[in-house]
C-alpha atoms as a PDB file:
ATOM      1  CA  UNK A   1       0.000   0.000   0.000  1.00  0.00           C
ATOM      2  CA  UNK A   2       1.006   3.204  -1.150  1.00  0.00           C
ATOM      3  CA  UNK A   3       0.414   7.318   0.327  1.00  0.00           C
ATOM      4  CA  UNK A   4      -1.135   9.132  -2.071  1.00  0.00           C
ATOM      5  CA  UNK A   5      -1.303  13.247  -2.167  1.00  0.00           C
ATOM      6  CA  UNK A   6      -4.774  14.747  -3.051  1.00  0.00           C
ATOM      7  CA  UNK A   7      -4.041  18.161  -5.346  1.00  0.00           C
ATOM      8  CA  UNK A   8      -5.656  21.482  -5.021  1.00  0.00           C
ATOM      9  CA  UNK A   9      -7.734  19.699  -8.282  1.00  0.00           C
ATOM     10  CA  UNK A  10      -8.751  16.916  -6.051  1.00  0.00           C
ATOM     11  CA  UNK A  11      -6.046  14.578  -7.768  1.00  0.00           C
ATOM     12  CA  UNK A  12      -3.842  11.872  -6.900  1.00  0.00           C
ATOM     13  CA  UNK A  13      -1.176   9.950  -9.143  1.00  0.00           C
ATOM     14  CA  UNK A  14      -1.549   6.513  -9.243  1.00  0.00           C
ATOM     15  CA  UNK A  15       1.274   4.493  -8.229  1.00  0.00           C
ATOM     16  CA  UNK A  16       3.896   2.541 -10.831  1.00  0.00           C
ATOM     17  CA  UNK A  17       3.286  -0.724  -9.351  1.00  0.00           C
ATOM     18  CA  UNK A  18      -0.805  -0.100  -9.173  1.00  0.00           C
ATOM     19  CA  UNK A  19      -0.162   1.184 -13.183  1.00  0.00           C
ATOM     20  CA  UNK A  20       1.840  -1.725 -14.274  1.00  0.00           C
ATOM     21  CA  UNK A  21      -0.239  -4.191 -12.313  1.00  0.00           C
ATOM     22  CA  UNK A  22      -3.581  -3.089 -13.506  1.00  0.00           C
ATOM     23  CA  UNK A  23      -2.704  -1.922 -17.119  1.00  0.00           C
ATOM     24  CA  UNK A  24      -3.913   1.107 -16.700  1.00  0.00           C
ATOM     25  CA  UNK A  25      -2.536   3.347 -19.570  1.00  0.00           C
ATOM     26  CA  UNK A  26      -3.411   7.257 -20.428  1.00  0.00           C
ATOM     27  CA  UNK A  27      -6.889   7.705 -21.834  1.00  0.00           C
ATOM     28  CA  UNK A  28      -7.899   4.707 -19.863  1.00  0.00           C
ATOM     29  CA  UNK A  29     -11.144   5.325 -17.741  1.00  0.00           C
ATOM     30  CA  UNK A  30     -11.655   3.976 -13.966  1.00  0.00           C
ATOM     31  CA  UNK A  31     -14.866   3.461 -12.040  1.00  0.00           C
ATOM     32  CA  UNK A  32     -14.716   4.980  -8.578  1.00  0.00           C
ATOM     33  CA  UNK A  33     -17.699   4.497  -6.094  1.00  0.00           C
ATOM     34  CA  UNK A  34     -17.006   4.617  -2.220  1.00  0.00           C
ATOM     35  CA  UNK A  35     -17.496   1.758   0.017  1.00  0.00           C
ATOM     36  CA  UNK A  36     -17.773   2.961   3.464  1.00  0.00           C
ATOM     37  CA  UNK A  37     -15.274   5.330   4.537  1.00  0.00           C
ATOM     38  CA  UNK A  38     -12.927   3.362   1.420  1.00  0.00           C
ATOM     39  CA  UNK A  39     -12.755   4.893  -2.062  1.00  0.00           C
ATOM     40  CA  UNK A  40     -12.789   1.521  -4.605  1.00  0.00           C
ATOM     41  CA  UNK A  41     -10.930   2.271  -8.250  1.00  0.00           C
ATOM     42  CA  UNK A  42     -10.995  -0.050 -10.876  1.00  0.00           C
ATOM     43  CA  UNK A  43     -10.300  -0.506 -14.439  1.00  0.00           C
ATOM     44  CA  UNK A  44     -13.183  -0.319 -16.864  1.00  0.00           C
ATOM     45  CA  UNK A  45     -13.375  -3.508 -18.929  1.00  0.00           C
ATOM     46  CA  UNK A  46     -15.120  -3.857 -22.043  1.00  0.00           C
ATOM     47  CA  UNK A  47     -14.654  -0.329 -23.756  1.00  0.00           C
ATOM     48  CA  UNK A  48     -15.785  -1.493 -27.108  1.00  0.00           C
ATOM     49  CA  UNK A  49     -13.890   2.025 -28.225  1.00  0.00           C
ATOM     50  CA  UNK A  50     -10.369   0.750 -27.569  1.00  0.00           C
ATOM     51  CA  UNK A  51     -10.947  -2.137 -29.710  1.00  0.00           C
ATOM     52  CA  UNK A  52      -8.959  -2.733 -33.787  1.00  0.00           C
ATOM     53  CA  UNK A  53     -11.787  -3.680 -35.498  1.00  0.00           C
ATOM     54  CA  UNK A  54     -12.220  -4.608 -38.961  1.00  0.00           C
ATOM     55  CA  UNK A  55     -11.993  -0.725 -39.558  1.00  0.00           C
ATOM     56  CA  UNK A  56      -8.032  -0.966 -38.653  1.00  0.00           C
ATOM     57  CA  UNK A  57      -8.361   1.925 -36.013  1.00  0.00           C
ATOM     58  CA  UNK A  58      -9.892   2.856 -32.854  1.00  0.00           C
ATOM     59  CA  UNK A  59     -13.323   3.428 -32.769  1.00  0.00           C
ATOM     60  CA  UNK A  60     -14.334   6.443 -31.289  1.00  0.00           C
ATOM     61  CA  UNK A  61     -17.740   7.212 -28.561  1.00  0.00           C
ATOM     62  CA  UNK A  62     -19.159   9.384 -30.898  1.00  0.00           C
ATOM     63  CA  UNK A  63     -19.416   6.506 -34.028  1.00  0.00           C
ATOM     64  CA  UNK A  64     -20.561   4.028 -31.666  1.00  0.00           C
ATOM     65  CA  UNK A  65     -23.459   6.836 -30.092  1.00  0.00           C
ATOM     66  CA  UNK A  66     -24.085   7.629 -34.291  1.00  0.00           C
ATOM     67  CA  UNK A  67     -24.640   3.893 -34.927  1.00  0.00           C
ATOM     68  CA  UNK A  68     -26.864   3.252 -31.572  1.00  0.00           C
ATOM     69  CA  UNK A  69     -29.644   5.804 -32.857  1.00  0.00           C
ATOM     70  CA  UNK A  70     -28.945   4.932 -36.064  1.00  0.00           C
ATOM     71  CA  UNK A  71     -30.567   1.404 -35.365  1.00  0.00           C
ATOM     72  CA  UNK A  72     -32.677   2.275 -32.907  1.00  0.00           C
ATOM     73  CA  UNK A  73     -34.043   4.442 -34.924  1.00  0.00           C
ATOM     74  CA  UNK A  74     -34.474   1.667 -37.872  1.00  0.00           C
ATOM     75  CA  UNK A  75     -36.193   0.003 -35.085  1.00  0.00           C
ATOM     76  CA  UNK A  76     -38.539   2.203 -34.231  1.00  0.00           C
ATOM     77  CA  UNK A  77     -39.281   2.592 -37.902  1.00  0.00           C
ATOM     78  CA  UNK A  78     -40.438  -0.889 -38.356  1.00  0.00           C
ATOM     79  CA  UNK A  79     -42.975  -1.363 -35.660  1.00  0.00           C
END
């Protein structure tokens, strides 16, 4: 276990080992939710956005909101 320093931005630096151990990289998003009086962190699995798919790049949140509607919206239409 490692001391952490909150900033004047209510900030903290992850540790190395916490990094390297979770694979957290930059642009990576956590979950936080508190447990208690204990603040839980984790790694969000499943971002379909960080995925190489048959496009050959990433995928970004916007394309993925564009094609929700998109077929929701075909959806709707056929009822």
């Amino acid at each position: 276990m490692e001391e952490v320093k909150v900033t004047r931005n209510y900030q903290v630096t992850i540790p190395y080992e916490a990094r390297r151990k979770l694979g957290i990289r930059i642009g990576d998003k956590l979950i936080v939710r508190v447990e208690g009086d204990n603040i839980i962190i984790r790694k969000k699995k499943g971002d379909i956005a960080s995925l190489n798919l048959t496009l050959g790049r990433k995928i970004t949140d916007e394309e993925i909101n564009e094609v929700i509607n998109e077929v929701s919206e075909r959806i709707a239409g056929s009822s």
